[in-house]
Each structure stands twice: as C-alpha cells, then as structure tokens.
C-alpha atoms as a PDB file:
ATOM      1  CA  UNK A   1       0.000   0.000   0.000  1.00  0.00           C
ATOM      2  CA  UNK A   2       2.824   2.361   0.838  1.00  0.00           C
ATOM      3  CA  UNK A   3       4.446   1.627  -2.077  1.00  0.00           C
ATOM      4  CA  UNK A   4       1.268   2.625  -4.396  1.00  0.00           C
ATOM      5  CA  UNK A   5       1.214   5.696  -2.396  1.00  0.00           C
ATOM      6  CA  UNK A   6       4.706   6.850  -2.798  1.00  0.00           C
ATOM      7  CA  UNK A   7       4.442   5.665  -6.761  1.00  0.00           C
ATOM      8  CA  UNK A   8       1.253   8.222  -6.454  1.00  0.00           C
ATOM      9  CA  UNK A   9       2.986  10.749  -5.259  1.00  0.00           C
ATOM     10  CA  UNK A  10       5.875  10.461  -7.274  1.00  0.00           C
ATOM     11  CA  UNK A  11       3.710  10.063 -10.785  1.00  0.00           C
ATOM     12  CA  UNK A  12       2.189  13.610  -9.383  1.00  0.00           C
ATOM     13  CA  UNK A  13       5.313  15.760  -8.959  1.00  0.00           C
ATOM     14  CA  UNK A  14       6.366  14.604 -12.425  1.00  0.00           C
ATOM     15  CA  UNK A  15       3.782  15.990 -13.937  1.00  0.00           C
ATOM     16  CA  UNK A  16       3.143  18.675 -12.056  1.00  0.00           C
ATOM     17  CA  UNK A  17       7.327  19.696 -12.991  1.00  0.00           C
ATOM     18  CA  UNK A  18       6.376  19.135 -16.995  1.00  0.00           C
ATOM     19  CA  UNK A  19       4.021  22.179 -17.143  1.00  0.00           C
ATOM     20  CA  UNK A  20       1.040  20.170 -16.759  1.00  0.00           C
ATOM     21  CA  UNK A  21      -0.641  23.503 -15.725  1.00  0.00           C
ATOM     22  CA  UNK A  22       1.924  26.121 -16.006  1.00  0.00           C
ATOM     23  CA  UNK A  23       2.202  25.909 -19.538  1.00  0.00           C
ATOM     24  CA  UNK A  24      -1.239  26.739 -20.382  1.00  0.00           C
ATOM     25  CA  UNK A  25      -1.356  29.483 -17.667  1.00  0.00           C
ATOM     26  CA  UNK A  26       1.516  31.033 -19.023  1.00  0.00           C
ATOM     27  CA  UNK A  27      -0.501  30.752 -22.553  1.00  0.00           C
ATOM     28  CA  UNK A  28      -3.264  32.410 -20.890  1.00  0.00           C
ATOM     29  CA  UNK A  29      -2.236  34.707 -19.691  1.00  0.00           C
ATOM     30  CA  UNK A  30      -0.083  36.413 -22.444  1.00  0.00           C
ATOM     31  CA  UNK A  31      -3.367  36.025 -24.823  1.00  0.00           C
ATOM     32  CA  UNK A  32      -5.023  38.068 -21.742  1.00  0.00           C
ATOM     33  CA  UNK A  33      -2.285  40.655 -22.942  1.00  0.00           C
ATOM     34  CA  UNK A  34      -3.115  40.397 -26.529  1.00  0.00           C
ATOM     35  CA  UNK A  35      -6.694  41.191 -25.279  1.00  0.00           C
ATOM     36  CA  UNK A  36      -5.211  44.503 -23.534  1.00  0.00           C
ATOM     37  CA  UNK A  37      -3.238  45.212 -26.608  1.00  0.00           C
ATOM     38  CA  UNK A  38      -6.427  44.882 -29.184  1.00  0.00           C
ATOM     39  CA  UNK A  39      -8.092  47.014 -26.503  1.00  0.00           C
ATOM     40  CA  UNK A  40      -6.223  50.112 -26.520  1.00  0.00           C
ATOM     41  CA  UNK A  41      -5.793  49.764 -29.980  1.00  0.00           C
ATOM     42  CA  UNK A  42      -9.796  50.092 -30.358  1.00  0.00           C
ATOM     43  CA  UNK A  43      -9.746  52.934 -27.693  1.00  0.00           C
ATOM     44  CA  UNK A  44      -7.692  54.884 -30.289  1.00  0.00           C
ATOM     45  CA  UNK A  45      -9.694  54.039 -33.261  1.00  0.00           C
ATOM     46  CA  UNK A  46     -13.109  54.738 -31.172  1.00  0.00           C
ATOM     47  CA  UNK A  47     -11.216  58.409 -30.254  1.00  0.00           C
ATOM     48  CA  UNK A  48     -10.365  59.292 -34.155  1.00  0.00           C
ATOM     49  CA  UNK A  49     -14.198  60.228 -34.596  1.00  0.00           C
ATOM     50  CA  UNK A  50     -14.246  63.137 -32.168  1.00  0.00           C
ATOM     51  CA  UNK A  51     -10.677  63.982 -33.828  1.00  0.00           C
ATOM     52  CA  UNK A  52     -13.036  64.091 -36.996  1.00  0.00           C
ATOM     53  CA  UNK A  53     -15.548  66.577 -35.543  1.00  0.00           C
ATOM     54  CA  UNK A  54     -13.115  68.826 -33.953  1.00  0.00           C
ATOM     55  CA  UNK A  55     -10.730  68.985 -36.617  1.00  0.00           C
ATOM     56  CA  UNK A  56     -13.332  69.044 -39.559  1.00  0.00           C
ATOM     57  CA  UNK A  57     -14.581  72.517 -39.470  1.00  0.00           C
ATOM     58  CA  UNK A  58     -11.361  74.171 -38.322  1.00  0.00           C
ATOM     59  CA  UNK A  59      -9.234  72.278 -40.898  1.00  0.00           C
ATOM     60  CA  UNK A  60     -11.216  72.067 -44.307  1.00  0.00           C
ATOM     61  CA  UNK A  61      -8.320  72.201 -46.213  1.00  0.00           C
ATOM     62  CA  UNK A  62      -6.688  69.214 -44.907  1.00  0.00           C
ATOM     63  CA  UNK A  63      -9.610  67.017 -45.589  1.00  0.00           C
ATOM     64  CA  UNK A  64      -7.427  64.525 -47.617  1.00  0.00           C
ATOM     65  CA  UNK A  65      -5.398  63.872 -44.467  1.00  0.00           C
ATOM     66  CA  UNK A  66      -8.319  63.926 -42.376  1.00  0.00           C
ATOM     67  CA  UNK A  67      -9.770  61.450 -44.907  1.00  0.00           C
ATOM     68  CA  UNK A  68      -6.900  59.317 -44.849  1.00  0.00           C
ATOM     69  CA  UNK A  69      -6.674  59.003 -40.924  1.00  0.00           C
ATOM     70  CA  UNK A  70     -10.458  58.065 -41.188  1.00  0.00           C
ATOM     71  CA  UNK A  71      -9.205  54.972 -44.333  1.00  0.00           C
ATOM     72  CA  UNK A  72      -6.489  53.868 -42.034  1.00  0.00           C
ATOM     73  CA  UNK A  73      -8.660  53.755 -38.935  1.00  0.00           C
ATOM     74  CA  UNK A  74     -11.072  51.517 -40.789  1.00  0.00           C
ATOM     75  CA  UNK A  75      -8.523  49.243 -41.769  1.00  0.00           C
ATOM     76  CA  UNK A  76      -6.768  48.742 -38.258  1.00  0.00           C
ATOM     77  CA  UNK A  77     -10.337  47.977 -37.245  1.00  0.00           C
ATOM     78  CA  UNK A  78     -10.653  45.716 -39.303  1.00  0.00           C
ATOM     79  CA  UNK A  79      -7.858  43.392 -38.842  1.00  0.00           C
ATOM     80  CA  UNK A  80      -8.616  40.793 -35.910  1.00  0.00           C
ATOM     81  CA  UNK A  81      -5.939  39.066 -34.257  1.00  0.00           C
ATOM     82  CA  UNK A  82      -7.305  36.349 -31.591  1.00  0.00           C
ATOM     83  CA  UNK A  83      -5.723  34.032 -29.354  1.00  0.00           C
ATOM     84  CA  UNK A  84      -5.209  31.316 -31.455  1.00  0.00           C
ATOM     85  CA  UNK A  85      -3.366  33.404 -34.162  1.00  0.00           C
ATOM     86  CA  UNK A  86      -0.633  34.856 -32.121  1.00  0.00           C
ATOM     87  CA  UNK A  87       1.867  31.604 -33.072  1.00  0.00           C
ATOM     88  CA  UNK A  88       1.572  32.838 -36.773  1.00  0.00           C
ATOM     89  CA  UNK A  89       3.956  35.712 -37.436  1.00  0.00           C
ATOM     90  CA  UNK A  90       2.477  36.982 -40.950  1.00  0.00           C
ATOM     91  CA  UNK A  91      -1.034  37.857 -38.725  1.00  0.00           C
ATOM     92  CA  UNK A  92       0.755  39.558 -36.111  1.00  0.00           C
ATOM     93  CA  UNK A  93       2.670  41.951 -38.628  1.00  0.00           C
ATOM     94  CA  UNK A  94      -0.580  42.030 -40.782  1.00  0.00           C
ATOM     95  CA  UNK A  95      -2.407  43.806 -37.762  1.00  0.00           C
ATOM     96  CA  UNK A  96       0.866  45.532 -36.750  1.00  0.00           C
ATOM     97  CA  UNK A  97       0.916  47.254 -40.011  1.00  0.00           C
ATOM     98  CA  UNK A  98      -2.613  48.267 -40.055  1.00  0.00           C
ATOM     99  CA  UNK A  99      -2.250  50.315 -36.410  1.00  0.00           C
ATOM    100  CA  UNK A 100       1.722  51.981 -37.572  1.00  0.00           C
ATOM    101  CA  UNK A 101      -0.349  53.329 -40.917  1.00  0.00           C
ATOM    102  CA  UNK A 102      -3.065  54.429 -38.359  1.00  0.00           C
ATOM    103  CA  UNK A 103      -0.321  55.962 -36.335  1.00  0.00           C
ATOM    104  CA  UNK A 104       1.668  57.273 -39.397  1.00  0.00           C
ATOM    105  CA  UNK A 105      -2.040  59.292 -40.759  1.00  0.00           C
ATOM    106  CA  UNK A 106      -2.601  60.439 -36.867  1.00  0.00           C
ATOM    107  CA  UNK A 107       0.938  62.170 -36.682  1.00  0.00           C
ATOM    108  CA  UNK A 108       0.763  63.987 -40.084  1.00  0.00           C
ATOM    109  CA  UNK A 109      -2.819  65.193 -38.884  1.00  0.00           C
ATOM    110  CA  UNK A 110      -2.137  66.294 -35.894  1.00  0.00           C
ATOM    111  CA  UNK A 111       1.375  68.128 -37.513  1.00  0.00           C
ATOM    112  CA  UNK A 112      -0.601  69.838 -39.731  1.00  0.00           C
ATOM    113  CA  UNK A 113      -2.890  71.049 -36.510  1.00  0.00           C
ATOM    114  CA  UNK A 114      -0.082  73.844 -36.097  1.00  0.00           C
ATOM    115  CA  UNK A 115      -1.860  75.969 -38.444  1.00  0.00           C
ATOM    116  CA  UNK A 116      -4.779  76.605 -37.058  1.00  0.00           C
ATOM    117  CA  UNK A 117      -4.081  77.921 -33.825  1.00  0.00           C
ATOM    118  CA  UNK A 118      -8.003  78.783 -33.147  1.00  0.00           C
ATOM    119  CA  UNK A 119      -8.183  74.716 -32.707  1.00  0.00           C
ATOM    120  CA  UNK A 120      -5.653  74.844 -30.668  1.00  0.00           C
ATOM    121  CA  UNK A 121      -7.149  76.802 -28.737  1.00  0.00           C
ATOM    122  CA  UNK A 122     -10.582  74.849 -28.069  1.00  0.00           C
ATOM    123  CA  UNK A 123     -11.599  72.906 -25.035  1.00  0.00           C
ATOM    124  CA  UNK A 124     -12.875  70.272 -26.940  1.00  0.00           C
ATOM    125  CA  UNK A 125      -9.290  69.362 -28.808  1.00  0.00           C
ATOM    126  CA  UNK A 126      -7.467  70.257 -25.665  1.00  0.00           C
ATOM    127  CA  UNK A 127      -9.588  66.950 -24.333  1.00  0.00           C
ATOM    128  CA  UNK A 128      -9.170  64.959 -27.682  1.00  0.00           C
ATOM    129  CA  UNK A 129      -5.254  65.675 -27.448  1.00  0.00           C
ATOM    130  CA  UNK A 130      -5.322  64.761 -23.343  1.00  0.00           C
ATOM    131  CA  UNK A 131      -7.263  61.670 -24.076  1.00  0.00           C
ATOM    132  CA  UNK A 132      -5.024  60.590 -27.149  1.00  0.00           C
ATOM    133  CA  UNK A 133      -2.003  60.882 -25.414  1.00  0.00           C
ATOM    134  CA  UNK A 134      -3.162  58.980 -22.470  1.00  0.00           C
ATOM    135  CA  UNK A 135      -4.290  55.789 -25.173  1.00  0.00           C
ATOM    136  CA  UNK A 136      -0.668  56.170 -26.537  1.00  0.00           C
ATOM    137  CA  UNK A 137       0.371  55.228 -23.063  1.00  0.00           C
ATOM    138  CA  UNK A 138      -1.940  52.585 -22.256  1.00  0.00           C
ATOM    139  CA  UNK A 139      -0.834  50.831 -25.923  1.00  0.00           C
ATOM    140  CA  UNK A 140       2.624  51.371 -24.859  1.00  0.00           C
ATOM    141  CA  UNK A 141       1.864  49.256 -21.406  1.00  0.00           C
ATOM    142  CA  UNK A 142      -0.388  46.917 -23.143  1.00  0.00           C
ATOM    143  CA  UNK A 143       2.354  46.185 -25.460  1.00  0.00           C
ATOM    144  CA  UNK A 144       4.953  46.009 -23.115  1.00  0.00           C
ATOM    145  CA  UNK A 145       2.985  43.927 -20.643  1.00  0.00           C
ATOM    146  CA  UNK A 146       1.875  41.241 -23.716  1.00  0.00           C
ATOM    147  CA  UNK A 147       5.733  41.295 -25.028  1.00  0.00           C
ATOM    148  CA  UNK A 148       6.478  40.307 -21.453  1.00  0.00           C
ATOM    149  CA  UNK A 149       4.160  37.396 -21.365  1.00  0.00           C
ATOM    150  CA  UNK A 150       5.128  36.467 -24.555  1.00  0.00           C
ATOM    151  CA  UNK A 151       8.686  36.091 -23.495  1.00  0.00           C
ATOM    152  CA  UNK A 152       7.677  34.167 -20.243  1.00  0.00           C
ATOM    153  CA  UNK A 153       5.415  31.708 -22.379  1.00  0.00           C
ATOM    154  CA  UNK A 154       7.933  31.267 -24.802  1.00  0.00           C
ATOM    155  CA  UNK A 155      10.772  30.537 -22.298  1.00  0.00           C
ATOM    156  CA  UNK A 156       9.073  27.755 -20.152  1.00  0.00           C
ATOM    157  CA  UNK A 157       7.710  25.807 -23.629  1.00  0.00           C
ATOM    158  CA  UNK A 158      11.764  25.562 -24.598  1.00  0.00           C
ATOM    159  CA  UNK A 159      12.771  24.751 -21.149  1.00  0.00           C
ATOM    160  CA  UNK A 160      12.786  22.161 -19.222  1.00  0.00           C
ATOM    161  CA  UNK A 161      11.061  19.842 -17.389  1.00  0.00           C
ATOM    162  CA  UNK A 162       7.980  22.471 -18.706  1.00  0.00           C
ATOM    163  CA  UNK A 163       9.068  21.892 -22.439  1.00  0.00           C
ATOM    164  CA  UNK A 164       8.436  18.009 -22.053  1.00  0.00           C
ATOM    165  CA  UNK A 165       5.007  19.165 -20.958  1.00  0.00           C
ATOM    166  CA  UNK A 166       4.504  21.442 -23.558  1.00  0.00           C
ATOM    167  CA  UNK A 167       5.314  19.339 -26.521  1.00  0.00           C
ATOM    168  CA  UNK A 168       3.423  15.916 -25.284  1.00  0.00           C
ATOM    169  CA  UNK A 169       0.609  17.074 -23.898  1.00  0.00           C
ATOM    170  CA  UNK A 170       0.051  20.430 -26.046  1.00  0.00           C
ATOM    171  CA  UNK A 171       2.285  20.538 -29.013  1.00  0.00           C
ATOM    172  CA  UNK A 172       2.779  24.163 -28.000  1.00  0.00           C
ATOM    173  CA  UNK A 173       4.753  26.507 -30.571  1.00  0.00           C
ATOM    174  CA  UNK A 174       6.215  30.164 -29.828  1.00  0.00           C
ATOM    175  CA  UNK A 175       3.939  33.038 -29.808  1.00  0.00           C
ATOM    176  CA  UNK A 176       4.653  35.993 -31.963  1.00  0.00           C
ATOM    177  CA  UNK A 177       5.927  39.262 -29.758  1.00  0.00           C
ATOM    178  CA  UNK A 178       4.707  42.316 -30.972  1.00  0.00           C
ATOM    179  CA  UNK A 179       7.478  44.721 -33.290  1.00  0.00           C
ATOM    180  CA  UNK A 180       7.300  47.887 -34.333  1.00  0.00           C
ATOM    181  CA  UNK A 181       6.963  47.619 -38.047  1.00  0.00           C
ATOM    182  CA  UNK A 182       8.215  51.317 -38.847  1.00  0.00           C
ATOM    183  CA  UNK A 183      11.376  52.603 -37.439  1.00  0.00           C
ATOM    184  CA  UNK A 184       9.734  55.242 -34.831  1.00  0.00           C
ATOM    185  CA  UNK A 185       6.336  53.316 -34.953  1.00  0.00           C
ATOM    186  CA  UNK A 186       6.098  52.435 -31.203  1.00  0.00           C
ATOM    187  CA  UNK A 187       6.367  55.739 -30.262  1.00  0.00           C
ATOM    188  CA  UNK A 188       3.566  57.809 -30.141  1.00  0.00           C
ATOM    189  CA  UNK A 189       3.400  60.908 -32.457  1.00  0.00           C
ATOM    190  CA  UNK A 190       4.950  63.763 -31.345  1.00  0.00           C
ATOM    191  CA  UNK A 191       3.234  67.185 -31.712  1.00  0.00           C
ATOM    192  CA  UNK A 192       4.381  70.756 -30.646  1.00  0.00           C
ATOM    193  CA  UNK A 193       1.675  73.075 -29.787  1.00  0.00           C
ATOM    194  CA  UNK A 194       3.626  75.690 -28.378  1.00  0.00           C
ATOM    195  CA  UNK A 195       3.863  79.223 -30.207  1.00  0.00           C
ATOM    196  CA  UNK A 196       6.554  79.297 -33.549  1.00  0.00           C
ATOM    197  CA  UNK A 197       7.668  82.613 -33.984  1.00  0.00           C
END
C-alpha cells in the first residue's frame, strides 16, 4: 500500500514539474495581454471620430489627411488578431501594419494642426489631445505587458522539465511578440503646440 502511495505521489510531482498547468497558464495569460493590446488599440480608433468633428470645421483644407486618418482607422479595425493566431507571425505583422499606418495618418494630422491655432485653442481638442495621449500610453503598457508574457510563455515551452510538458501534452509553438513595423512606430506621435515665432 505504501508503495502505491509513494508511486502516487511520485507520478504527481512529475507531472506537475512538466508544465502540466503552467504551460497553459503562461498561454493564458499572455493572450489576456493580446486582449489589452487589441483594446487600446480600439480605444484609439473609437477616439479618431471626435478627432473628426473637432478637426473638420477648423481644418477644411486638410480634408485629404483627415480622410486618410479616417481609411487607415477603418482598416486597423478591421484586422482581428485572436488568441489562437498569435503563433503565426504573418497575422501579427498584418495587424501591426494596419495600427503603424493608423499611427503614421494620426501624426501627419495632428502636424498639420499647427496651423490653425483657433483649434488649438478649443476645449474640446485640448480633451481629444489629453485623451489621445493617455491611449498612446496605455498601448505602450499593453504592449509592453503582452511582449512580457510572450517572453515568459515562450521561455518555459523551450525549457525544461515544462518543455516536455509542452510538446506531449500540447504541441505548444512560440507566440509571436509584438514589433514595431516602422522605425519610430512604437512611439507615439509627437506634436508641438507651443507658439513658432
């Protein structure tokens, strides 16, 4: 009897050391981070529509860029990246794309802002600009946070005892970290408002 015990025991702290559970917490948790990521992503896009009714009146004659951050904001919204896709690289930098042109339209708005210094001036862009620079910060944590995970999952699937685990039990493969496609691109625009004399 003792020796069915102690065979018992011994079966269970195998297992337990081959990532019998940490492996998929570690995968659930950075596809928790994904979810954070795709969610301040959105939180931008759902902002760009109140940066199309304060800029539209005040900035007619940029309506091609104004028309072009609404295009690329359509397309970053439109690329979904779940769970289950972040082992394929060619998704990730599909959806990575999408959000640097989205960030690449934003900037060259928001530059050409300077010009009209009656915008500038209103409380209602002075809120846009507060709550667009606070999204570029909680993207910047999300990312940070899911690249983090990423590197955590990634390291217990190759090592071992969890990578025996991994490969048995869930045929596990590396999950894709998130890049900046753009040189620049993970940074969030940068815009003066201060007074050019």
């Amino acid at each position: 009897m003792k020796f069915r015990v102690i065979v018992t025991i011994g079966l269970a702290a195998m297992l337990s050391a081959c990532g019998i559970n940490s492996v998929p917490t570690a995968e659930e948790n950075a596809k928790a981070k994904w979810a954070d990521v795709q969610a301040a992503y959105q939180r931008r896009a759902n902002l760009i529509p109140n940066l199309q009714a304060t800029v539209k009146g005040a900035a007619a004659s940029e309506k091609s860029i104004l028309t072009d951050v609404i295009e690329a904001r359509s397309k970053a919204t439109a690329i979904q990246v779940t769970g289950a896709d972040l082992t394929d690289p060619a998704k990730v930098q599909q959806f990575q794309a999408a959000q640097s042109q989205l960030n690449g339209s934003l900037s060259r708005l928001l530059a050409n802002v300077e010009a009209y210094p009656e915008l500038k001036s209103q409380a209602n862009f002075s809120t846009f600009m507060s709550q667009i620079e606070g999204t570029e910060n909680r993207i910047n944590i999300a990312v940070v946070d899911y690249n983090k995970a990423v590197q955590d999952y990634n390291t217990r699937i190759r090592t071992f005892p969890d990578a025996v685990g991994a490969k048995i039990f869930y045929g596990s493969k590396p999950l894709v970290p998130f890049q900046a496609t753009t040189p620049g691109a993970e940074n969030a625009p940068t815009v003066d408002f201060g007074n050019s004399n």
